[in-house]
Structures are given as C-alpha cells and as structure tokens.
Protein backbone atom coordinates (compact mmCIF):
# COMPACT_ATOMS: atom_id res chain seq x y z
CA UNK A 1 -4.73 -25.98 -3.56
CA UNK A 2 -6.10 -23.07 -5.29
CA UNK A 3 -3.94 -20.28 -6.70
CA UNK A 4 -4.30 -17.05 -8.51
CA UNK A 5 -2.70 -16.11 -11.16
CA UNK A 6 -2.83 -12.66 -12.48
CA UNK A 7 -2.27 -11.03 -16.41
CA UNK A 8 -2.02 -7.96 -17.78
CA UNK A 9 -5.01 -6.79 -20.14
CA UNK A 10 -4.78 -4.15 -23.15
CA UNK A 11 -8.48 -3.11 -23.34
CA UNK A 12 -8.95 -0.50 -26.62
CA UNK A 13 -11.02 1.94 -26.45
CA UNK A 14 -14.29 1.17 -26.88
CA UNK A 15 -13.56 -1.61 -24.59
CA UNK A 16 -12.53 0.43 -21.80
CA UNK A 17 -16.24 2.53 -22.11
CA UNK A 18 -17.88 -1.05 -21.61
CA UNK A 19 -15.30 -1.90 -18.54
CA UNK A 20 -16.20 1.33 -17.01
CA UNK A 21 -20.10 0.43 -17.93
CA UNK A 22 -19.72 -2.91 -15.99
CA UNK A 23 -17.86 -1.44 -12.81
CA UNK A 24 -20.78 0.84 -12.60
CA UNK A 25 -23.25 -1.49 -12.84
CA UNK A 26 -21.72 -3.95 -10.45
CA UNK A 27 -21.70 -0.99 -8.59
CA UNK A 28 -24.75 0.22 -8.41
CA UNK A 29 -26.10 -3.04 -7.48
CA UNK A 30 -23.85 -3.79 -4.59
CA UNK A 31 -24.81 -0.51 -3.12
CA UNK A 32 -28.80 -0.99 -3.41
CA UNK A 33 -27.73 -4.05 -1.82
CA UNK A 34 -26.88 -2.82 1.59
CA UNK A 35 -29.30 -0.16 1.28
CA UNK A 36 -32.00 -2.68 1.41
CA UNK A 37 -30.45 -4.82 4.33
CA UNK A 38 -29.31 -1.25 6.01
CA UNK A 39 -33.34 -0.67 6.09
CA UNK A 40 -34.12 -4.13 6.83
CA UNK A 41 -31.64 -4.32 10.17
CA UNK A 42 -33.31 -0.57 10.79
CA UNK A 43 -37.33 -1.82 10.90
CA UNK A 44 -35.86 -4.62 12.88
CA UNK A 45 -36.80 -7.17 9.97
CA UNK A 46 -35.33 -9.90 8.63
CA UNK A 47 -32.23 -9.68 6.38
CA UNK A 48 -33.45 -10.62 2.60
CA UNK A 49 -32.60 -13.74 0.79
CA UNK A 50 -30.07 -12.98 -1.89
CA UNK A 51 -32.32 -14.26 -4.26
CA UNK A 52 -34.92 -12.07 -3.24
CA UNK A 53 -32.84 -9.22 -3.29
CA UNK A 54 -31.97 -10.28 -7.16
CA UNK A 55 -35.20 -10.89 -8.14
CA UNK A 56 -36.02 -6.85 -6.77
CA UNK A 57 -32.44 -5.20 -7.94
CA UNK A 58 -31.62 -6.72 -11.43
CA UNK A 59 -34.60 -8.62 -12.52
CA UNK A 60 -37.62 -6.19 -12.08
CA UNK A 61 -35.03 -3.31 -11.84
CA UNK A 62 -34.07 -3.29 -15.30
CA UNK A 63 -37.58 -3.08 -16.57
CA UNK A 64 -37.89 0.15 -14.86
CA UNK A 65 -36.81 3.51 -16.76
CA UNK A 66 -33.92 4.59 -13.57
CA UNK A 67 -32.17 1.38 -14.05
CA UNK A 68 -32.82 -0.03 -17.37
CA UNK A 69 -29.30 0.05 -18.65
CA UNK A 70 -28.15 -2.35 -15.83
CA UNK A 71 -29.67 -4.57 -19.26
CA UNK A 72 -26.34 -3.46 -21.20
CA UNK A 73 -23.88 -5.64 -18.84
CA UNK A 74 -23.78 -9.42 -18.81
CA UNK A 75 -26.33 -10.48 -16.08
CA UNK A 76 -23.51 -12.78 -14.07
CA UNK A 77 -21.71 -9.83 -12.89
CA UNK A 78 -24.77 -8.54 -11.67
CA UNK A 79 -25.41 -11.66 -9.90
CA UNK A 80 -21.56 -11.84 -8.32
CA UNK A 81 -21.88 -8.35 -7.19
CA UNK A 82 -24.92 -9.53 -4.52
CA UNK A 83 -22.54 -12.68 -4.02
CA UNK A 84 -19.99 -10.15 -2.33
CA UNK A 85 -22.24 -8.46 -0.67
CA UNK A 86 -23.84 -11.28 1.00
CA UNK A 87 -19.96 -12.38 1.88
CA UNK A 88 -19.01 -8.66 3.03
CA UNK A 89 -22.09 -9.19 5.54
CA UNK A 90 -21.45 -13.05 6.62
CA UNK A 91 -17.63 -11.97 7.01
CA UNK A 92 -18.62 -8.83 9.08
CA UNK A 93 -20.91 -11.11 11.74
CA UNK A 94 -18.13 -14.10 11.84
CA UNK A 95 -15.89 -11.38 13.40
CA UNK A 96 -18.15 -10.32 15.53
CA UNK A 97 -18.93 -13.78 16.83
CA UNK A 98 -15.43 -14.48 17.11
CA UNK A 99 -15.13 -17.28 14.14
CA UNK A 100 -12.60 -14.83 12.31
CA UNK A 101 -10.80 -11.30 12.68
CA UNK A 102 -12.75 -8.60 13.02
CA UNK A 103 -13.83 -6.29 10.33
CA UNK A 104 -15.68 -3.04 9.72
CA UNK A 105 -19.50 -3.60 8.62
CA UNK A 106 -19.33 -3.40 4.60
CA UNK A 107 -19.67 0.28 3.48
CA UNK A 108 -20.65 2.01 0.12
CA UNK A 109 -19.06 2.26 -2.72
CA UNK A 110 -17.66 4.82 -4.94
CA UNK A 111 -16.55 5.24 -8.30
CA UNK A 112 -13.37 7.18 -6.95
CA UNK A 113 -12.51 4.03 -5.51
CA UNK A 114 -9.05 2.82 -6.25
CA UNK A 115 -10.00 -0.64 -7.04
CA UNK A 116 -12.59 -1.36 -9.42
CA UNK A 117 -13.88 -5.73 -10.43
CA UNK A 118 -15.88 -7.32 -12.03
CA UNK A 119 -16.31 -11.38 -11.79
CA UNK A 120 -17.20 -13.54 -15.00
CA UNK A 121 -18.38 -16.90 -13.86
CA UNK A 122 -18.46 -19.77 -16.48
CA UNK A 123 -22.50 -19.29 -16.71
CA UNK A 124 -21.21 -15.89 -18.38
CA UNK A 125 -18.95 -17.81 -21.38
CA UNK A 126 -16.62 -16.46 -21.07
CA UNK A 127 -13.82 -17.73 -22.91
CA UNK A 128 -9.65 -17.80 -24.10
CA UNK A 129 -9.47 -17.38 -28.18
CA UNK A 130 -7.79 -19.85 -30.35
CA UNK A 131 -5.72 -16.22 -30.99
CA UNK A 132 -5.19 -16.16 -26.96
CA UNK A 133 -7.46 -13.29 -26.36
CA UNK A 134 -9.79 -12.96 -23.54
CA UNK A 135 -13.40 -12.90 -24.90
CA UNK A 136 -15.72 -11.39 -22.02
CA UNK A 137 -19.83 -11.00 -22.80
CA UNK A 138 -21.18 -7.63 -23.98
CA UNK A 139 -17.01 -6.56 -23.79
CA UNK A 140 -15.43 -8.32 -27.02
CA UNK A 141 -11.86 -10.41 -27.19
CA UNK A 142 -9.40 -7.90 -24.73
CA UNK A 143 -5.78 -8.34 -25.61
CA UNK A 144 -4.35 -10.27 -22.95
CA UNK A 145 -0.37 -10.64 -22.52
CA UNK A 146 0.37 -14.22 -21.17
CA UNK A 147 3.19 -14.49 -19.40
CA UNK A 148 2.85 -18.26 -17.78
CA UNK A 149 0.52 -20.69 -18.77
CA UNK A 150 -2.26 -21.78 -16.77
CA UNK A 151 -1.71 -25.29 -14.68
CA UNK A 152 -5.47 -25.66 -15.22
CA UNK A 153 -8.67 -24.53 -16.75
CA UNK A 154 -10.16 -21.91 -14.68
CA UNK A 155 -13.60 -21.67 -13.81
CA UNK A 156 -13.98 -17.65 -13.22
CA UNK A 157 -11.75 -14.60 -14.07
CA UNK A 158 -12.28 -11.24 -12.19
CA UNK A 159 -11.35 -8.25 -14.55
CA UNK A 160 -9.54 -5.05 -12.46
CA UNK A 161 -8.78 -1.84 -12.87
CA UNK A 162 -5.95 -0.43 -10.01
CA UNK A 163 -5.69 3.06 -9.50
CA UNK A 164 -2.76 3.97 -12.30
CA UNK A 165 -5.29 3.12 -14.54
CA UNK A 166 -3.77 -0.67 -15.76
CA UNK A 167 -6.40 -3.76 -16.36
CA UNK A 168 -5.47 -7.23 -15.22
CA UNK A 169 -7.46 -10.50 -15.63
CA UNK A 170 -7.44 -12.69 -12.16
CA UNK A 171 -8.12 -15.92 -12.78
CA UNK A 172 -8.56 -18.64 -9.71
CA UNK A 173 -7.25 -22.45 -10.90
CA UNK A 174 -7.04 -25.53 -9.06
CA UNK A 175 -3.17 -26.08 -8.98
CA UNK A 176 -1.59 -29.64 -7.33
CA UNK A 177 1.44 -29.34 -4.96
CA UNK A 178 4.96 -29.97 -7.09
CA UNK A 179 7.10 -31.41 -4.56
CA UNK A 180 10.61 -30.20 -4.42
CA UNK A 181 13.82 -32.59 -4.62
CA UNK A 182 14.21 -33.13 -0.72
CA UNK A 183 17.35 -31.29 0.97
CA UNK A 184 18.87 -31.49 4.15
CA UNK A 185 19.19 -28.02 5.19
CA UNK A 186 16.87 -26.41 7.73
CA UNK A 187 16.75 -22.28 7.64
CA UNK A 188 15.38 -19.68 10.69
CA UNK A 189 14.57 -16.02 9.31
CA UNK A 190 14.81 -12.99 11.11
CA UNK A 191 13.08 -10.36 9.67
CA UNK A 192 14.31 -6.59 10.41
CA UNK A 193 14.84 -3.31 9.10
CA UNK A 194 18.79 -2.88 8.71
CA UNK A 195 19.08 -6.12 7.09
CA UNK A 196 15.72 -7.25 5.07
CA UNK A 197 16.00 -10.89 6.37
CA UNK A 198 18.59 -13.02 8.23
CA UNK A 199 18.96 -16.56 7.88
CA UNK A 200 20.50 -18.91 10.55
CA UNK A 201 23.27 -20.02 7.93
CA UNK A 202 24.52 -16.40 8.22
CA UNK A 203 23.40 -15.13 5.17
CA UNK A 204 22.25 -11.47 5.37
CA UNK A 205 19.81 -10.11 2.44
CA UNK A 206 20.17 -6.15 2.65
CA UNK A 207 16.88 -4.33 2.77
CA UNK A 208 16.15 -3.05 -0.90
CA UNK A 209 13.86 0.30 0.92
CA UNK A 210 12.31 1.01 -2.80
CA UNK A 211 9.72 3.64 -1.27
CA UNK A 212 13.20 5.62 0.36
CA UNK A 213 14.76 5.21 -2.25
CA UNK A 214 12.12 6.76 -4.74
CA UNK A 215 10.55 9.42 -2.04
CA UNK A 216 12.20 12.22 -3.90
CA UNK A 217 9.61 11.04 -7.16
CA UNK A 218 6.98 10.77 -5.37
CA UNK A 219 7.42 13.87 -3.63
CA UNK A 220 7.87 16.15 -6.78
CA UNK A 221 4.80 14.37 -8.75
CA UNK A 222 2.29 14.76 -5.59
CA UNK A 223 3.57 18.40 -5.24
CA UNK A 224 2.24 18.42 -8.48
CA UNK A 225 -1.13 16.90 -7.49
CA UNK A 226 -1.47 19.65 -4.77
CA UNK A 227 -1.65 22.44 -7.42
CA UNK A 228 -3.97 21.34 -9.56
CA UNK A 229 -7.85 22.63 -9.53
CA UNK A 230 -10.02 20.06 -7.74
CA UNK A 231 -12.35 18.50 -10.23
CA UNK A 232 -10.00 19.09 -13.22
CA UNK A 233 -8.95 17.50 -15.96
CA UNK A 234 -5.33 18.15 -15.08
CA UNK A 235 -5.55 16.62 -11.23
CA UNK A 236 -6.84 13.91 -12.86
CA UNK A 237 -3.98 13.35 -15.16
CA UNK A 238 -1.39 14.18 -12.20
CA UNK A 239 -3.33 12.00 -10.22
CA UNK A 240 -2.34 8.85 -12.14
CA UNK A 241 0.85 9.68 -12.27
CA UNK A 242 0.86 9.90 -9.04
CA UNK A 243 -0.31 6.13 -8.98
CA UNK A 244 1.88 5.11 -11.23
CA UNK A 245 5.48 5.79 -9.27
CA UNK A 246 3.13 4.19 -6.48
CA UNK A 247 2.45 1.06 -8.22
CA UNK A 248 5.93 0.97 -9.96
CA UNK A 249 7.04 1.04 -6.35
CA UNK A 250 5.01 -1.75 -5.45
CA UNK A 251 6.15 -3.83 -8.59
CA UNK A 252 9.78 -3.88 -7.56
CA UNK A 253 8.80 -4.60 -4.12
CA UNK A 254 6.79 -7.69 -5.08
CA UNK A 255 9.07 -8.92 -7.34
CA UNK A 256 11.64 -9.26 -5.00
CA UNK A 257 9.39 -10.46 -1.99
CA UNK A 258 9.08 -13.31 -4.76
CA UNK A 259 12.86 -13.86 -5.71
CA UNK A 260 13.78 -14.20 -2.34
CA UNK A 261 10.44 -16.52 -1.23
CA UNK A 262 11.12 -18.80 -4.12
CA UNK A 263 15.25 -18.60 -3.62
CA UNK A 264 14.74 -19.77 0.70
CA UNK A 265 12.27 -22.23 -0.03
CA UNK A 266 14.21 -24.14 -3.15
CA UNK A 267 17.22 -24.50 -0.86
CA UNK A 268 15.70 -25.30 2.30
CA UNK A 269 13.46 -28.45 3.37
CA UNK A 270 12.18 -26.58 6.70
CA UNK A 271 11.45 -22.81 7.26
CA UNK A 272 11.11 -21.16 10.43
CA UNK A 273 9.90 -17.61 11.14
CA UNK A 274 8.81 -15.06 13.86
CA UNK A 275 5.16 -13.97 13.96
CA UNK A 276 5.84 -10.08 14.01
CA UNK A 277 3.34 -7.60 15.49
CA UNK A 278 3.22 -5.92 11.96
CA UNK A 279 0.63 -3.72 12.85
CA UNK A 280 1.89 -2.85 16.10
CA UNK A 281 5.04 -1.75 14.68
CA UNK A 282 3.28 -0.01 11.98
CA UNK A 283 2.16 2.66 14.81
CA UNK A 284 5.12 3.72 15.40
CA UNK A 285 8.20 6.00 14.50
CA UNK A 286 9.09 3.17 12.41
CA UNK A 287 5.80 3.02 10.49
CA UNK A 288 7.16 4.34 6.94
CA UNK A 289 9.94 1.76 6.96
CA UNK A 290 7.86 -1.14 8.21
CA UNK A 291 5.32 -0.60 5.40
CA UNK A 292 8.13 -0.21 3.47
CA UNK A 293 9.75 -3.58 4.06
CA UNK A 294 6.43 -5.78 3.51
CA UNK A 295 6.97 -8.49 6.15
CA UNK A 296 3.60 -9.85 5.77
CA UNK A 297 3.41 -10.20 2.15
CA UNK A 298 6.28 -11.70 1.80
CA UNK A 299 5.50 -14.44 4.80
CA UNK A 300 2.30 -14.95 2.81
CA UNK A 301 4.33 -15.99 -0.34
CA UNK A 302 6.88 -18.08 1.67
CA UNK A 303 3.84 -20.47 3.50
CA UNK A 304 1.95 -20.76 -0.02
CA UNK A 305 5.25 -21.45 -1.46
CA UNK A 306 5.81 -23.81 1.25
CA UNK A 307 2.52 -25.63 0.75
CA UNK A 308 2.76 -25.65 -3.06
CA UNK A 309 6.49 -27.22 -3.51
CA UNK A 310 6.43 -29.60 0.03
CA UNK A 311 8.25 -27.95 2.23
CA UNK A 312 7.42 -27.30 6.04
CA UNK A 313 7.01 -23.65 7.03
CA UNK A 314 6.88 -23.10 10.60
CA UNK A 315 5.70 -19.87 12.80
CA UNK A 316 6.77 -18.85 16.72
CA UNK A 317 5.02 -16.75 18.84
CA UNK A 318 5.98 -13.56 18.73
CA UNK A 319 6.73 -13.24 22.39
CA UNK A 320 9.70 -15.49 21.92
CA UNK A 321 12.95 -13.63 23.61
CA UNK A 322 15.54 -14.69 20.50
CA UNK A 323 17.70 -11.53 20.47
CA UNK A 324 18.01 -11.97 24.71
CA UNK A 325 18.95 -15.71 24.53
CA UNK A 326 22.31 -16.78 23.54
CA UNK A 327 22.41 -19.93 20.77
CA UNK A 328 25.67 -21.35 22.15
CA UNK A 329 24.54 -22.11 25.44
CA UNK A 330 21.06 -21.22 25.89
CA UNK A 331 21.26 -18.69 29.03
CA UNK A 332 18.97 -15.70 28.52
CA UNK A 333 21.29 -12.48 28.49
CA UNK A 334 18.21 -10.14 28.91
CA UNK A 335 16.98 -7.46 26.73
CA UNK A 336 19.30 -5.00 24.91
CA UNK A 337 18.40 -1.69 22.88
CA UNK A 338 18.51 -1.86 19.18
CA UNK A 339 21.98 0.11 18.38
CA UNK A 340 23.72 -3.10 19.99
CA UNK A 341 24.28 -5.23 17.50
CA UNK A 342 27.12 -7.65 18.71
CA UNK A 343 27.16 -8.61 22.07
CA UNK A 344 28.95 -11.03 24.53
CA UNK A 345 27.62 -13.94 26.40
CA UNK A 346 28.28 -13.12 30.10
CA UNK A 347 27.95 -17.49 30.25
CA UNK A 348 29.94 -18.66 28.10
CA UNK A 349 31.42 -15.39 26.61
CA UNK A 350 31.10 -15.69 23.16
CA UNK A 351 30.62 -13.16 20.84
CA UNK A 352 27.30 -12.93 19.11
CA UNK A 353 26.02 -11.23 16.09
CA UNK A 354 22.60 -10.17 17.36
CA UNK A 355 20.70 -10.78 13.94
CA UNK A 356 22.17 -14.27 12.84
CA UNK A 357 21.59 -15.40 16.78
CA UNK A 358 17.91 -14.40 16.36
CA UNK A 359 17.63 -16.23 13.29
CA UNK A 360 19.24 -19.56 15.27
CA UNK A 361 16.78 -19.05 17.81
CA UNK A 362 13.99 -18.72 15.16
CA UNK A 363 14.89 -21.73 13.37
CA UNK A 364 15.60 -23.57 17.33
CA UNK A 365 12.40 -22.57 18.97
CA UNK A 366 10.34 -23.99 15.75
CA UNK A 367 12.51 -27.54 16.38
CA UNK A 368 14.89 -27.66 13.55
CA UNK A 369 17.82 -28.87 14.13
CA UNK A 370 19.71 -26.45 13.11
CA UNK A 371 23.39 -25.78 14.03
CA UNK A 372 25.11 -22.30 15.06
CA UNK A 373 28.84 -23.04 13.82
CA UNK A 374 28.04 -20.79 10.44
CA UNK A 375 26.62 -18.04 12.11
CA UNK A 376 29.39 -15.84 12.89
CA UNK A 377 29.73 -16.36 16.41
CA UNK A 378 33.41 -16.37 17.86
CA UNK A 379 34.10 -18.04 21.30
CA UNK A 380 36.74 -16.07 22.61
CA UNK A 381 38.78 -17.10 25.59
CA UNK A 382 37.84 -16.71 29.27
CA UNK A 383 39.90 -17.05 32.55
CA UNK A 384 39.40 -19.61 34.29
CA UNK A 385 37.77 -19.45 37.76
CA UNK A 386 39.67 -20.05 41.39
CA UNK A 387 37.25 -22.78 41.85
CA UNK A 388 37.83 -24.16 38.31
CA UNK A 389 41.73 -24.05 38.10
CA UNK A 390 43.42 -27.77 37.69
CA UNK A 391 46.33 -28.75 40.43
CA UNK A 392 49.47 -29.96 39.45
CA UNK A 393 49.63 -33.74 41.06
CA UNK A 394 52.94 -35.87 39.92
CA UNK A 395 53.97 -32.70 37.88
CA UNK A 396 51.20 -33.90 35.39
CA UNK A 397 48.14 -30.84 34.97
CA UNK A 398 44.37 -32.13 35.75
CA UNK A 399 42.19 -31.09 32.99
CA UNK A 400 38.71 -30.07 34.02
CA UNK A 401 36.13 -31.08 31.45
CA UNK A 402 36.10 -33.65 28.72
CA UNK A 403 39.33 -35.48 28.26
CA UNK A 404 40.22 -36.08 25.04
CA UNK A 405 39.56 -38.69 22.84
C-alpha cells in the first residue's frame, strides 16, 4: 500500500527566492495549459497530446524572450505541472461520466493561492545527503527535520508551501501492511458532537472543540487583518498570523484524530462505523461544530490504519435507524429529538443511554458480535401483565419463562 509521509523543511533564504521561482514556474505552465485546451474545446478541436502541449509550453517556450526564465527551474517540475493538468481534466470528465464524484472543471491558478507544490520525480535527482538534507535541482541541500524514518526509498517528493508560510517535503513510499497481534474484541463508533466518539464498550471520548476553544484568538488577530491597507506590507504580515492560529488549530486537531485512530485500532480486531452525511450536516446550524469535529478525516485515518496493521474496518449506511432501535431486544422505539439522551424501552423497558446504544447498533448492523452488557444499560423491573401472571397450583408458584438450570 502506498503511504505519505510528510516533513518539515527549513529553506534559508536564498532558497526560499528559488522555491518561490519554481511555484511560479509550475505555475505559469499549468495555466497556459488549460488556456490551450480552453481554446481547443472552444474551436471545437481536439484536446492536445500532453506531449504536444510540452513540446509548445516548455520546450520552444523557453527559447522565446516572455518565457525564457522558465530555463532557471529544473525541467521535471515543468513536466509534472502538465501531468496535473492532464489529471485535473481526466478527473473532471470521469465525474461527469459517472466513474467518480463529481468535480468542478480545473480552474486557474493564482499566486495568492494558499497552497503552493512542486513535484521532483527521480529523473530530477533528487536526492537525501549523507548529512540528511534534502538536495533538490537548481534549489541546493534544504534542511529537513526527520522525525520517522522512511519504510522505503521513495521515488518522488512534492515540496509545499501552506498558507502560514511553513515548507514541508511529501514524499509517497511503498509501505507493506504490519499486522497487529490478533485480539478478540470487536468495537462500534458513534460519532457526535457532545461526545467526540462513542464506542460500544461504553467508553466515551469527550469532544476536544479546538476551533471553540481558540475563537477568541482568532477573532482578535483577524480583527486585526480587517484594519490593515489592502495591498500592504502590514496585511500581509497579519495575514500569516492569521494562518498561523489556523494551522496551529489544525495541528492539535490532527494530532488527536491520530491518537485516538491509532489507540481504537491497536485494541480492537474489528471496527464498525456510520457513514455520516458530513456535508449535509455541514449546511446547517451545526456547520461550525461539524467542521470543527473532523469526522471524515479522522474515518480516513481509521480505514488506512485498518488496512495498514490488519484489522477489518467496516461502514453502514447512513440510513441505519441506531438511536430508534433498542440493543437489548431489537424493537424499533422510533425517532426521538436530540436533548433526549436516555430513554426507556417501551418492550422490554430498559433504560438506554442513547449514544453507547448507537454505538451497539453500529458495531451490530456491521455483524460483529458484539455484546451490550458494558454499555450502561440498566433493565429495570416491569409489572407483570394479567395475561402473564403465574397461578398458584398445589401452593407451589408457576414460573413463566425459562426455568432454571
């Protein structure tokens, strides 16, 4: 399976002015790219070949005087830039024919983009130092802080700049699954706002809500953003700090999307979760603290985590009732609004905690067998029913149900 894995870079200065040379190049490229397929599909023509299309925008363009310093960047991430282009186009039609989700038709883009790559291929040498530097072409050796070693030799690494300004080497390596010591245990999660995730043990994992919790920040440093003079130095400056408590924000979140991913699939053979209408939700009142919670990312990392270590990772539809059906006896109670949060079987009467029964139901809808004596129900008692009630025969009581053993 393939896996990225992702390292900061400390690029000095002079470095940083060739970075910014390359992300221009790559894309200026990309751009005259879908202008020349934009006035292809317009005459009605053909789409052109991408090797066409190199031959016209980096070979003979660089001989010209408008684009001869597209010659001061390695030629590979010249060539990779037309590479995403042609897969921004192919991606755009397989939605549209139904072979993937649909997309937007590739657009433009611009240097006030938040995101800004380049890809070095291995045609590009690109190379790790005997120091453990990361020599790029036409760049130098950039100061790279390894934090994990690599499982294998990569074959590319994509260099990016994020919008708070930091530099991080991407690099795509073949990895082989590490299969996990087997266990017996067998987990549904429900996913939710009040509690972050529930598990059908009973556990409860209490939603961390990092962008509430640093709102006040953000506020005061965007405030900050709104008074500065557009096209200054100074809205420039406030707008990385700006980015910054963003991506600080997003940091903490990811790290402990990852804690918890790697924590639920080391003590669990089988994982079942609800497919959630994520951007559904995101439409509503609710939007700020869905985005907030990440469900989707961190589903993502459990089913890669799944695949990597051996485990089974399960989905179920989404139109599954599990908060209306009771996990003691399987009647369906029917829906209930959100402030009800324990509730009582009218069946069998007991007493359900509506977030660990959803995660039962999770875990029992995928097939696990799964048990719900740990999840905080409590059978209480009921009276018995005139047509139920024993008779006294020989002054000894008839017990209705199963005799005992």
């Amino acid at each position: 399976m393939q896996l990225r894995y992702s390292f900061r870079l400390y690029p000095n200065g002079p470095q940083r002015s060739a970075l910014a040379r390359a992300f221009g190049c790559t894309r200026v490229v990309y751009n005259d790219a879908l202008r020349a397929r934009e006035r292809a599909r317009a005459a009605g023509e053909a789409f052109p070949k991408i090797g066409d299309l190199s031959k016209l925008l980096i070979t003979e363009a660089k001989r010209t005087e408008e684009r001869a310093w597209l010659g001061e960047v390695s030629a590979v991430v010249l060539q990779q830039s037309l590479r995403d282009a042609d897969t921004a186009y192919r991606n755009f039609f397989d939605g549209l024919s139904g072979k993937r989700p649909r997309m937007g038709a590739p657009r433009f883009r611009s240097r006030k983009d938040n995101r800004q790559a380049v890809r070095f291929t291995a045609n590009a040498r690109w190379k790790i130092t005997t120091g453990g530097d990361l020599s790029l072409p036409k760049i130098g050796d950039v100061r790279i802080k390894w934090s994990r070693s690599l499982p294998s030799v990569p074959s590319t690494v994509t260099v990016i700049k994020d919008a708070a300004g930091r530099y991080f080497a991407s690099f795509v390596v073949e990895s082989s699954p590490e299969r996990l010591p087997e266990v017996a245990s067998a987990v549904g999660v429900d996913l939710g706002l009040g509690h972050f995730a529930v598990l059908s043990d009973g556990t409860k994992i209490d939603a961390p809500r990092f962008l509430r919790r640093a709102e006040k920040k953000l506020k005061r440093k965007q405030r900050h953003l709104s008074r500065k003079l557009q096209g200054s130095k100074n809205r420039d400056k406030a707008r990385v700090k700006v980015a910054r408590a963003h991506a600080r924000v997003a940091d903490a979140r990811r790290e402990f999307h990852h804690k918890l991913s790697t924590r639920i699939i080391r003590d669990n053979q089988a994982i079942a979760v609800e497919d959630l209408a994520v951007k559904g939700l995101a439409r509503t009142r609710l939007a700020k603290s869905v985005h907030d919670a990440g469900w989707s990312a961190f589903v993502a990392m459990l089913e890669y985590k799944a695949a990597k270590f051996g485990r089974s990772f399960l989905r179920i539809g989404r139109f599954e009732p599990t908060s209306q059906v009771c996990s003691q006896c399987g009647v369906k109670d029917g829906p209930k609004p959100l402030h009800i949060r324990l509730w009582e079987c009218g069946t069998c009467g007991t007493v359900l905690d509506r977030d660990i029964n959803a995660a039962v139901n999770v875990a029992k809808a995928a097939g696990l067998a799964v048990s719900a004596c740990g999840a905080q129900v409590r059978p209480v008692l009921v009276p018995a029913q005139r047509g139920e009630a024993g008779t006294h025969r020989d002054g000894q009581p008839t017990v209705v149900g199963i005799p005992g053993l």
